[in-house]
C-alpha atoms as a PDB file:
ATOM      1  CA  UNK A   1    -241.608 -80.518  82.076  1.00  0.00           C
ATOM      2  CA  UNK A   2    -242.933 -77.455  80.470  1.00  0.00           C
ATOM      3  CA  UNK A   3    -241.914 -76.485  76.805  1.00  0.00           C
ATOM      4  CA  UNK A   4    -240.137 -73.277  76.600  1.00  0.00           C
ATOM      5  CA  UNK A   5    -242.576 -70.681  75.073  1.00  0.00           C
ATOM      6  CA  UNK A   6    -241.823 -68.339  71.842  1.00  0.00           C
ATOM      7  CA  UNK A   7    -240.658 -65.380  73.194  1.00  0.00           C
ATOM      8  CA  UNK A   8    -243.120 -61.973  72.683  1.00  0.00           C
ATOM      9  CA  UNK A   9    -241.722 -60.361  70.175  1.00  0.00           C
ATOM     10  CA  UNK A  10    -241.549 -63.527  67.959  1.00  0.00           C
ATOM     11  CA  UNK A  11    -244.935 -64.238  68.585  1.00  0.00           C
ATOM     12  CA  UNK A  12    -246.072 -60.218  67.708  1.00  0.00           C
ATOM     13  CA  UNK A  13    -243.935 -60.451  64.634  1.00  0.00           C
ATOM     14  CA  UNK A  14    -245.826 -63.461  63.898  1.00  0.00           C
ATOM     15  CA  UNK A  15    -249.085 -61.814  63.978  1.00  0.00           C
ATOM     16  CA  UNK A  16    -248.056 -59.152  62.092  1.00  0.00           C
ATOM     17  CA  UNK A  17    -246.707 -60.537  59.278  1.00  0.00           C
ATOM     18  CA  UNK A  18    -250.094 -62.706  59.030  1.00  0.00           C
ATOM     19  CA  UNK A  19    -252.258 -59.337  59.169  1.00  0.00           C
ATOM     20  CA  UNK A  20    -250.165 -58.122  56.546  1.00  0.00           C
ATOM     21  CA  UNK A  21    -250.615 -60.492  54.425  1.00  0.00           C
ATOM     22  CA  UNK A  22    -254.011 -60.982  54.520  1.00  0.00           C
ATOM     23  CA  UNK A  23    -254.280 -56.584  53.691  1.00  0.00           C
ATOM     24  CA  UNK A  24    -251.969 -57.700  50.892  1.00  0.00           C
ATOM     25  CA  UNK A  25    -254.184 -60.781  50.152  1.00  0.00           C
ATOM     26  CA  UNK A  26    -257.205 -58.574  49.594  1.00  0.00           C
ATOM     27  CA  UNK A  27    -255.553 -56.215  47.516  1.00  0.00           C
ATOM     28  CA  UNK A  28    -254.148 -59.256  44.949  1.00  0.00           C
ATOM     29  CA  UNK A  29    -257.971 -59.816  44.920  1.00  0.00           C
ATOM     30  CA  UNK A  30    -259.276 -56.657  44.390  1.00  0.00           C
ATOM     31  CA  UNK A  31    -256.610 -55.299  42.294  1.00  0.00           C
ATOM     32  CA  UNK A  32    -256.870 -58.655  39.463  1.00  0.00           C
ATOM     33  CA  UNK A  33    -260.640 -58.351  39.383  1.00  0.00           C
ATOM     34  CA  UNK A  34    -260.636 -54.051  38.571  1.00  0.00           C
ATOM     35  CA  UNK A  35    -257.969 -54.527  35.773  1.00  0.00           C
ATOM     36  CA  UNK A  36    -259.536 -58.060  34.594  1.00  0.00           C
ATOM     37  CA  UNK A  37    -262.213 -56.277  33.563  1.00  0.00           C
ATOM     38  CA  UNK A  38    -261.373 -53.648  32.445  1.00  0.00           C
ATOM     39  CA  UNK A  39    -258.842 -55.670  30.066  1.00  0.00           C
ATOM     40  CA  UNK A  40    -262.095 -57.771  29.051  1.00  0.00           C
ATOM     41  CA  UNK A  41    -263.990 -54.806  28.648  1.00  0.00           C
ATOM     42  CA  UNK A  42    -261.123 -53.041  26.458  1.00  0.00           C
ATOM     43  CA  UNK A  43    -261.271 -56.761  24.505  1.00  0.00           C
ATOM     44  CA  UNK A  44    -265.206 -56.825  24.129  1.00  0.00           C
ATOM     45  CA  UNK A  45    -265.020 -53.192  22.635  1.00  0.00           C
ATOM     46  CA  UNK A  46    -261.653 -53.294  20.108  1.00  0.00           C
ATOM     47  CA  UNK A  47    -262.210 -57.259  19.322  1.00  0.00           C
ATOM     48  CA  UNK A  48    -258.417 -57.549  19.839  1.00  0.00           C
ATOM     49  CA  UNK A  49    -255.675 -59.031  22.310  1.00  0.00           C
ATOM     50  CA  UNK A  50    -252.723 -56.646  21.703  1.00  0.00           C
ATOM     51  CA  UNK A  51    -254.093 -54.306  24.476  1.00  0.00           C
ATOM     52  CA  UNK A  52    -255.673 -56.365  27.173  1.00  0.00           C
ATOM     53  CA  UNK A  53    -252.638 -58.418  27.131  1.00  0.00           C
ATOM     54  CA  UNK A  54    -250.440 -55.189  27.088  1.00  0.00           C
ATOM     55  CA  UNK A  55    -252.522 -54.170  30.650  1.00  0.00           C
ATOM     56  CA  UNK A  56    -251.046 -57.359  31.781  1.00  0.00           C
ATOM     57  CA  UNK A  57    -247.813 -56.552  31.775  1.00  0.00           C
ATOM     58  CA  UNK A  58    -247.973 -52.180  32.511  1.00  0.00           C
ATOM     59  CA  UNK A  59    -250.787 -52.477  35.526  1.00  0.00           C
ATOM     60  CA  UNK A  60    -251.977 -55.314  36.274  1.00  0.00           C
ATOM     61  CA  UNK A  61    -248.044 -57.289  36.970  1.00  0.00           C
ATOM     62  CA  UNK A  62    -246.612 -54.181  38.212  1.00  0.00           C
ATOM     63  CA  UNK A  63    -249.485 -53.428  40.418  1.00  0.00           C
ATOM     64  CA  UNK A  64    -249.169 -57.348  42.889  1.00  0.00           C
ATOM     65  CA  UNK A  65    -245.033 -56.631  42.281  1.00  0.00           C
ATOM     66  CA  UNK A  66    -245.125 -53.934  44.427  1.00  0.00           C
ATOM     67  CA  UNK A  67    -247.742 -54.611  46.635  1.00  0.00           C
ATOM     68  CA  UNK A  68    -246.028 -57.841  47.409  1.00  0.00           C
ATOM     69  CA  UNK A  69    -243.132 -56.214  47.983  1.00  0.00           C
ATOM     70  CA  UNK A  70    -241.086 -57.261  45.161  1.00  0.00           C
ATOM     71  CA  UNK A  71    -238.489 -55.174  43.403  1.00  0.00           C
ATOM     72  CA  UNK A  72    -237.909 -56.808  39.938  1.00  0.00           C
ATOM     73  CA  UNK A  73    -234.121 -56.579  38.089  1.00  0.00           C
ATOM     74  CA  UNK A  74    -234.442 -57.634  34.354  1.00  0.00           C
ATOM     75  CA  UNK A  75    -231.374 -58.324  32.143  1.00  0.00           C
ATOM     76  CA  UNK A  76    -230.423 -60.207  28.949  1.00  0.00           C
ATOM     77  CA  UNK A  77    -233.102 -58.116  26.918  1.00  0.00           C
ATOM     78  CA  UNK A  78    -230.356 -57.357  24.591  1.00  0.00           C
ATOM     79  CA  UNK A  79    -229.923 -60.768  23.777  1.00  0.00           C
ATOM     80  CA  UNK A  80    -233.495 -61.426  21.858  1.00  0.00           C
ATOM     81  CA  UNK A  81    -234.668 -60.401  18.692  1.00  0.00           C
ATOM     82  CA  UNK A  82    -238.010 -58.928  20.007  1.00  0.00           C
ATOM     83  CA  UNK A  83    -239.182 -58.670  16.725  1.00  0.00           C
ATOM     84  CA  UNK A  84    -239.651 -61.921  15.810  1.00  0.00           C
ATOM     85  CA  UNK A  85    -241.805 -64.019  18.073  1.00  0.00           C
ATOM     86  CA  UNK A  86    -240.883 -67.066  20.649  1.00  0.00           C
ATOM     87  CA  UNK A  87    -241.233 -69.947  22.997  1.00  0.00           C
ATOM     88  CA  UNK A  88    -239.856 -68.464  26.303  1.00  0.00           C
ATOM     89  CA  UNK A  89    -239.396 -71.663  28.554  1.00  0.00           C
ATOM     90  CA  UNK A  90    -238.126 -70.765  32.868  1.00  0.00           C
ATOM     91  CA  UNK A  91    -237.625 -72.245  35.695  1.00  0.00           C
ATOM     92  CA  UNK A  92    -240.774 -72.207  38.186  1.00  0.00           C
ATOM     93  CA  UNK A  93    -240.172 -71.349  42.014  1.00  0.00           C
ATOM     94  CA  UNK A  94    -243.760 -69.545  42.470  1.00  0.00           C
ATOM     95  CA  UNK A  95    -246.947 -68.575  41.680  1.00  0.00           C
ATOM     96  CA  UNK A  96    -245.823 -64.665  41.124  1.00  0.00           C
ATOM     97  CA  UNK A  97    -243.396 -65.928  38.218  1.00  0.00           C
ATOM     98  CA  UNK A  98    -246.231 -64.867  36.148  1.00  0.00           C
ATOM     99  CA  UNK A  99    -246.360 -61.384  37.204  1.00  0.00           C
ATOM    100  CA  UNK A 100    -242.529 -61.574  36.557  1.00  0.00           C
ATOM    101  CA  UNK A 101    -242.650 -62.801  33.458  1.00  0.00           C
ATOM    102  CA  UNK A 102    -245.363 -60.606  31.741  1.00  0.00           C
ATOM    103  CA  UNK A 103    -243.661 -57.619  33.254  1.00  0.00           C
ATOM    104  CA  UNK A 104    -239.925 -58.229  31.855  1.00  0.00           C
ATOM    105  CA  UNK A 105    -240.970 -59.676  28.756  1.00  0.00           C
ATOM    106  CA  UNK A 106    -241.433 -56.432  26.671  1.00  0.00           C
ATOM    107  CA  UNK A 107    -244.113 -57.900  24.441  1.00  0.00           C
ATOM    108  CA  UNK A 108    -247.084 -59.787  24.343  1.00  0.00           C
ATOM    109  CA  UNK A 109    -247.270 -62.689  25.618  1.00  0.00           C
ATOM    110  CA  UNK A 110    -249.307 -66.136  26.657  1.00  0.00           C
ATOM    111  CA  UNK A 111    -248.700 -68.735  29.130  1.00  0.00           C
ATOM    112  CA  UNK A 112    -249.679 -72.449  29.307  1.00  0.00           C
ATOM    113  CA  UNK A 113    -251.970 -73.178  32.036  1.00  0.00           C
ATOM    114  CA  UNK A 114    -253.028 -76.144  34.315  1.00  0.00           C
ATOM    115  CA  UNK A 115    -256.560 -76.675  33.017  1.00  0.00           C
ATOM    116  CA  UNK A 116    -257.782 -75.884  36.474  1.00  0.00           C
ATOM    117  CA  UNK A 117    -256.912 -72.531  35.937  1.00  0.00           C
ATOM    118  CA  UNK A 118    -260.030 -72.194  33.619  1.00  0.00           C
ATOM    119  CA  UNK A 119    -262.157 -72.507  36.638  1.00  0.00           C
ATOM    120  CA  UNK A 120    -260.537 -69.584  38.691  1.00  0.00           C
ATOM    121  CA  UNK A 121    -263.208 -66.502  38.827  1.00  0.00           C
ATOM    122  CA  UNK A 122    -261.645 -63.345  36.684  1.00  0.00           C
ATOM    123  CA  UNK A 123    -258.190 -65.285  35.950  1.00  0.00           C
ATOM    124  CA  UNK A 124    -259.847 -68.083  33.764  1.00  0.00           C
ATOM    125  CA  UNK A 125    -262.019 -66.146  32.168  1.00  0.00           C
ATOM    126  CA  UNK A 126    -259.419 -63.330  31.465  1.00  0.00           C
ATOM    127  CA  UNK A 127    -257.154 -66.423  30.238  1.00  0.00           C
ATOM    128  CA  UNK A 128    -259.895 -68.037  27.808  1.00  0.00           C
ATOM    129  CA  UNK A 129    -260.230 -64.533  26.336  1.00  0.00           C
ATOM    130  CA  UNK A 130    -256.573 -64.133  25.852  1.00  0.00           C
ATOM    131  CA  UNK A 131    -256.063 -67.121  24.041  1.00  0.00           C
ATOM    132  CA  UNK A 132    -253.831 -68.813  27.020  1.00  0.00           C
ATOM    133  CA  UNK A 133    -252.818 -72.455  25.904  1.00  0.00           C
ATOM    134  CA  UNK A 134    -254.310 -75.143  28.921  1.00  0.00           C
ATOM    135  CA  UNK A 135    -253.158 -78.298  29.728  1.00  0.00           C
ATOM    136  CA  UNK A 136    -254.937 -81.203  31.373  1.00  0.00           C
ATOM    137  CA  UNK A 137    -251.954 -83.002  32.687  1.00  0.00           C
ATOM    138  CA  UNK A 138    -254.721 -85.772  33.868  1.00  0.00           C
ATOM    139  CA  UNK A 139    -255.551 -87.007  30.470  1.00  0.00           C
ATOM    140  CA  UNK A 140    -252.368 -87.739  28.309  1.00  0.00           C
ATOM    141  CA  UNK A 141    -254.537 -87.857  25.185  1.00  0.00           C
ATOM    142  CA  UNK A 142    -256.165 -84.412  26.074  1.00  0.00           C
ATOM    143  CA  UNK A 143    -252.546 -83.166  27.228  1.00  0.00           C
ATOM    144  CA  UNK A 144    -251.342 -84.347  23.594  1.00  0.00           C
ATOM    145  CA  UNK A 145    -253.989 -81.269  22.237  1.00  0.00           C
ATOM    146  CA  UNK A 146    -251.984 -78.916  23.771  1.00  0.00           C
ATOM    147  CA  UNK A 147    -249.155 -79.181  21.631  1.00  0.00           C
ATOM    148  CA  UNK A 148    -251.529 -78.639  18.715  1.00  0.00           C
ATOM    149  CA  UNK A 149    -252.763 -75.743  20.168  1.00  0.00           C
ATOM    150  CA  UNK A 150    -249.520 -74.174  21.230  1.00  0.00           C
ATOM    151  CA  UNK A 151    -247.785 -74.641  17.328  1.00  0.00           C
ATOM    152  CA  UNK A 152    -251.229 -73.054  16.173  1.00  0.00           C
ATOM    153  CA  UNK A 153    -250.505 -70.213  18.436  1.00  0.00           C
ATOM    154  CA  UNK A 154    -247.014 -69.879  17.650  1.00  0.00           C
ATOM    155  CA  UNK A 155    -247.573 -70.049  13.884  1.00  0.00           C
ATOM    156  CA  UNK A 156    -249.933 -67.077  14.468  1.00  0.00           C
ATOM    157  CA  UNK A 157    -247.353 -65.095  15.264  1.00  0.00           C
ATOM    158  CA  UNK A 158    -247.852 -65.119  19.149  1.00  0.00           C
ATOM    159  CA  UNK A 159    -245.209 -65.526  21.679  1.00  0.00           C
ATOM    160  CA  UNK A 160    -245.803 -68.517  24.545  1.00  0.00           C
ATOM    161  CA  UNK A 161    -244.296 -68.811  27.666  1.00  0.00           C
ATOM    162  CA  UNK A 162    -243.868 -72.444  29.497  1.00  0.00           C
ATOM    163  CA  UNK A 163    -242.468 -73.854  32.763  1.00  0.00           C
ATOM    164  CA  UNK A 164    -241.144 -77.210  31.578  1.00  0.00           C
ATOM    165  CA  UNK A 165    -240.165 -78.839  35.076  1.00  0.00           C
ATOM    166  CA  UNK A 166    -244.229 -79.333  35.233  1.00  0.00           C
ATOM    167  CA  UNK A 167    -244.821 -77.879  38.648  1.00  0.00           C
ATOM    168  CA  UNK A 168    -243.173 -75.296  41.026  1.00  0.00           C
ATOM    169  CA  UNK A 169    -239.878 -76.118  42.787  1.00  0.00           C
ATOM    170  CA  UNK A 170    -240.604 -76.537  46.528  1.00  0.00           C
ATOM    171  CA  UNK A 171    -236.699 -76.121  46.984  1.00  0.00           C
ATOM    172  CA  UNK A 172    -235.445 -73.991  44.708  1.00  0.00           C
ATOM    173  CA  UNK A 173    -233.924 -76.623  42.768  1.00  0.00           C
ATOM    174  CA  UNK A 174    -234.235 -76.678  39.212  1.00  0.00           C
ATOM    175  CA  UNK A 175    -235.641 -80.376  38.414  1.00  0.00           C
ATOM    176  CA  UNK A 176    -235.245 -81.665  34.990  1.00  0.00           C
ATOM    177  CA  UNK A 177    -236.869 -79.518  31.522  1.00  0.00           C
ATOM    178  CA  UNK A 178    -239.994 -82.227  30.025  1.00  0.00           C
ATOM    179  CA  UNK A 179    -238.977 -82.601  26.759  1.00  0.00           C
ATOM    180  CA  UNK A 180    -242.811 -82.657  25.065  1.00  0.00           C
ATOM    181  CA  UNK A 181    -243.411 -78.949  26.273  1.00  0.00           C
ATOM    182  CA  UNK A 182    -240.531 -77.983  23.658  1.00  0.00           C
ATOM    183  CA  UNK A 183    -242.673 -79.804  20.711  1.00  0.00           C
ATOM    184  CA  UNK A 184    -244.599 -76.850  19.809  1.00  0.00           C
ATOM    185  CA  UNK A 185    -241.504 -74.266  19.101  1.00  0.00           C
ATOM    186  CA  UNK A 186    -240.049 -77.626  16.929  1.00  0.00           C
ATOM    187  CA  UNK A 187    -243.298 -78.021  15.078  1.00  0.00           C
ATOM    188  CA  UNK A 188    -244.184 -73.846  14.352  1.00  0.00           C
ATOM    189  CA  UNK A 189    -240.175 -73.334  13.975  1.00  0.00           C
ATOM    190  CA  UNK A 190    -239.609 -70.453  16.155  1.00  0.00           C
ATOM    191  CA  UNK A 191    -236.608 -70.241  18.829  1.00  0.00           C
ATOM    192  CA  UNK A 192    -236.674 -70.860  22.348  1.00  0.00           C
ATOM    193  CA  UNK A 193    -235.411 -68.520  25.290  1.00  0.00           C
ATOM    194  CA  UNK A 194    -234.028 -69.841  28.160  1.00  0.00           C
ATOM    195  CA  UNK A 195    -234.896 -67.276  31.120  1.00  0.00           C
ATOM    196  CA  UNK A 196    -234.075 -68.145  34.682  1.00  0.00           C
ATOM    197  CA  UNK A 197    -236.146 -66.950  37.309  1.00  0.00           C
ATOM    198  CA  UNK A 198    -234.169 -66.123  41.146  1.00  0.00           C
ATOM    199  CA  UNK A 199    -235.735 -64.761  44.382  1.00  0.00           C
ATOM    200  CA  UNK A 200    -239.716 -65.222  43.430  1.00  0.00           C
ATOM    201  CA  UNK A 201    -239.863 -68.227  46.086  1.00  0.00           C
ATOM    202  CA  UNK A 202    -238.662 -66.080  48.545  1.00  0.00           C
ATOM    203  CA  UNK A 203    -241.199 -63.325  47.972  1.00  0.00           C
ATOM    204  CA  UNK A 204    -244.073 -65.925  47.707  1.00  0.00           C
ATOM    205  CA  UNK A 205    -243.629 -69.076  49.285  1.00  0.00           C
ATOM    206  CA  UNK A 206    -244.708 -71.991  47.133  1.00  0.00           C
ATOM    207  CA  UNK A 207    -245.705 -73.545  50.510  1.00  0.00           C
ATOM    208  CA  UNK A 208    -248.435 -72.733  52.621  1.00  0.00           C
ATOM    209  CA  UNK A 209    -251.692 -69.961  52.287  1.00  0.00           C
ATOM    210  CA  UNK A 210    -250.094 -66.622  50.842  1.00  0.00           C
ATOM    211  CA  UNK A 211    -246.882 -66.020  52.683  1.00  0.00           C
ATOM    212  CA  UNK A 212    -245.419 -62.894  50.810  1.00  0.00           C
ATOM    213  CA  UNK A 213    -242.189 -61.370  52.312  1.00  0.00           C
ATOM    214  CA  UNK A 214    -240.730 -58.452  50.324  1.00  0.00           C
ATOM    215  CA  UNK A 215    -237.265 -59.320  48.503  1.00  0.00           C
ATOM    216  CA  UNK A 216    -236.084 -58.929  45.022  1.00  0.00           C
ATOM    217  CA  UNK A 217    -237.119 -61.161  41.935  1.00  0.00           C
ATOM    218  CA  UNK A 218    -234.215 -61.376  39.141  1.00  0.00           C
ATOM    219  CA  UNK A 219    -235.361 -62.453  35.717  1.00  0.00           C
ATOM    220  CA  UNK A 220    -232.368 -62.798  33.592  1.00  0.00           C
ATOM    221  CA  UNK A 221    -233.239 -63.976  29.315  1.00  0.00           C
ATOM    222  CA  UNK A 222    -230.631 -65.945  27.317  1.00  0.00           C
ATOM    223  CA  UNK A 223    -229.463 -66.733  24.118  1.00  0.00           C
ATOM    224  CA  UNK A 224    -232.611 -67.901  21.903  1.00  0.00           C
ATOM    225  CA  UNK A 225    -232.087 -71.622  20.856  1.00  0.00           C
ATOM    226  CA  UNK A 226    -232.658 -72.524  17.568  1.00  0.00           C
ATOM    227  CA  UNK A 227    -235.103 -75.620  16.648  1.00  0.00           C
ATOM    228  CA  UNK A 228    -233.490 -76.354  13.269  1.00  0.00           C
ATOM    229  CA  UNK A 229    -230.064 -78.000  12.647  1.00  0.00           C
ATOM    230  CA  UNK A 230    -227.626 -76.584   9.818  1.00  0.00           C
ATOM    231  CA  UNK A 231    -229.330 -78.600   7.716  1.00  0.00           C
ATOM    232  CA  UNK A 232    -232.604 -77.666   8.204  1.00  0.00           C
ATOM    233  CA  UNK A 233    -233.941 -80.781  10.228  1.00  0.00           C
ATOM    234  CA  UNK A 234    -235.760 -80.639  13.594  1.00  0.00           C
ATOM    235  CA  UNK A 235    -233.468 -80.442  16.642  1.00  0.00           C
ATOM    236  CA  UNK A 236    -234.578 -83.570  18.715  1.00  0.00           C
ATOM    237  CA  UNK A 237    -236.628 -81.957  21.419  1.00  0.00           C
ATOM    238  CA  UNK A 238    -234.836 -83.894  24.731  1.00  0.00           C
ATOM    239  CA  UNK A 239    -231.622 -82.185  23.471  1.00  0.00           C
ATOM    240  CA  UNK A 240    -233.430 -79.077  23.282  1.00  0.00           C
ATOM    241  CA  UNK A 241    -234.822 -79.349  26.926  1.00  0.00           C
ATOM    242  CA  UNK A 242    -231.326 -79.951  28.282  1.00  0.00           C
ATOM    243  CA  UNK A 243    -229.692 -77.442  26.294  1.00  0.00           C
ATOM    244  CA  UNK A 244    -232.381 -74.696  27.737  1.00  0.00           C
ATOM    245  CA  UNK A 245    -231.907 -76.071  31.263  1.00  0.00           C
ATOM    246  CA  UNK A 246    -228.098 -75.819  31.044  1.00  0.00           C
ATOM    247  CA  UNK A 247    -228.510 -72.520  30.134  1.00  0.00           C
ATOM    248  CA  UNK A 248    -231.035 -71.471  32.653  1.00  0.00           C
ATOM    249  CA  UNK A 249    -228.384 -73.134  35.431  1.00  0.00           C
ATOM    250  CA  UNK A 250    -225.692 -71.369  33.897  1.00  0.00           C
ATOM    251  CA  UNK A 251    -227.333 -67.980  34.258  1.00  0.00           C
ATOM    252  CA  UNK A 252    -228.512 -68.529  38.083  1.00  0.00           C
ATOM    253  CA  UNK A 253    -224.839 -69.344  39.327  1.00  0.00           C
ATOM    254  CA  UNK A 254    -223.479 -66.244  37.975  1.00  0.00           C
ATOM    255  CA  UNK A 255    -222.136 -64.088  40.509  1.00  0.00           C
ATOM    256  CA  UNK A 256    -225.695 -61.541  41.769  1.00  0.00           C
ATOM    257  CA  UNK A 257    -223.515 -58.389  40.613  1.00  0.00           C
ATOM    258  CA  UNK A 258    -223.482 -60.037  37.233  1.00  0.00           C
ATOM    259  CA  UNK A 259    -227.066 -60.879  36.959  1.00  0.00           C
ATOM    260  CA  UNK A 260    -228.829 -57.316  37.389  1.00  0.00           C
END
């Protein structure tokens, strides 16, 4: 018996949507080499980070938002002290989170990495030269340096942002917050920010080779967490993790009309 076929039109749209993305595909390329280095070049001349992370976040993010598509809504800003500096910990559905991230978050920030990361052309080296945090999630005692490095950071003044489930959710479920990637915001003392991320899975599939549909990306910040009791001891860092995962949970069932 012969299979039914996909009808025309499906199989057109198909096509199209795969020659799309491959334009768009080549643009992501293009466009994160040309402002990589020209953000290195702006850090080999001043000898400073402030402004080649800044390009991150005014070109460079806003530049594979919108040609992916993606129309970001950002709220909760009021609720952060931007003056002081902090862990900012989210929920991970896809690779553009990052672009998100350094776009809504109106200061300068770092990430922690996969260690593989370093050996991505233009990205690692832009990373190394921003003072990103990496992890080798291979080697516990190597992955034990990165909470060394991250408190350094943090004591420094910087701001770090981490995706504590470990890896991207392939369904949109939020899996549980790692307590050990909330060690470095007990040890330098600074608060952590819950932010929940909505819609970036949609936009760019976690699965598969660059499937970008257009859609909306909310990024929503809450209430920073403290890492010191009344009393001035260290908050035990599991409790921490679920506090900033109820919080992120909270924030994505709200209503849409309440989120952005």
């Amino acid at each position: 018996m012969d299979m039914p076929s996909s009808p025309p039109w499906r199989t057109d749209r198909t096509l199209a949507w795969t020659a799309f993305n491959a334009l768009q595909f080549a643009f992501t390329l293009a466009w994160t080499a040309a402002l990589i280095s020209a953000a290195l070049l702006v850090h080999a001349v001043l000898r400073d980070r402030h402004w080649p992370l800044r390009m991150a976040s005014r070109w460079w993010a806003p530049g594979l938002l919108h040609g992916a598509g993606a129309r970001l809504r950002v709220s909760g800003l009021e609720q952060v002290d931007w003056s002081r500096n902090h862990v900012f910990v989210a929920n991970h559905q896809s690779t553009i989170d990052i672009c998100a991230l350094f776009r809504a978050v109106p200061v300068p920030l770092h990430f922690l990495l996969k260690q593989e990361m370093t050996k991505v052309p233009f990205v690692g080296w832009y990373a190394r030269a921003m003072g990103m945090v990496f992890i080798d999630r291979s080697n516990r005692r190597a992955a034990l340096g990165f909470m060394r490095r991250s408190a350094e950071l943090l004591r420094a003044g910087g701001s770090l942002c981490i995706f504590p489930e470990g890896t991207r959710s392939r369904s949109g479920k939020v899996a549980e917050f790692k307590g050990g990637a909330f060690q470095a915001a007990i040890d330098a003392g600074v608060g952590v920010v819950p932010v929940a991320i909505e819609g970036s899975g949609a936009v760019l599939y976690p699965e598969g080779f660059f499937r970008v549909r257009p859609g909306t990306i909310r990024v929503r910040f809450g209430a920073a967490l403290a890492t010191r009791d009344a009393d001035g001891r260290p908050v035990e860092r599991q409790a921490l993790a679920n506090a900033a995962r109820a919080q992120v949970l909270a924030m994505l069932e709200r209503p849409a009309a309440d989120r952005a």
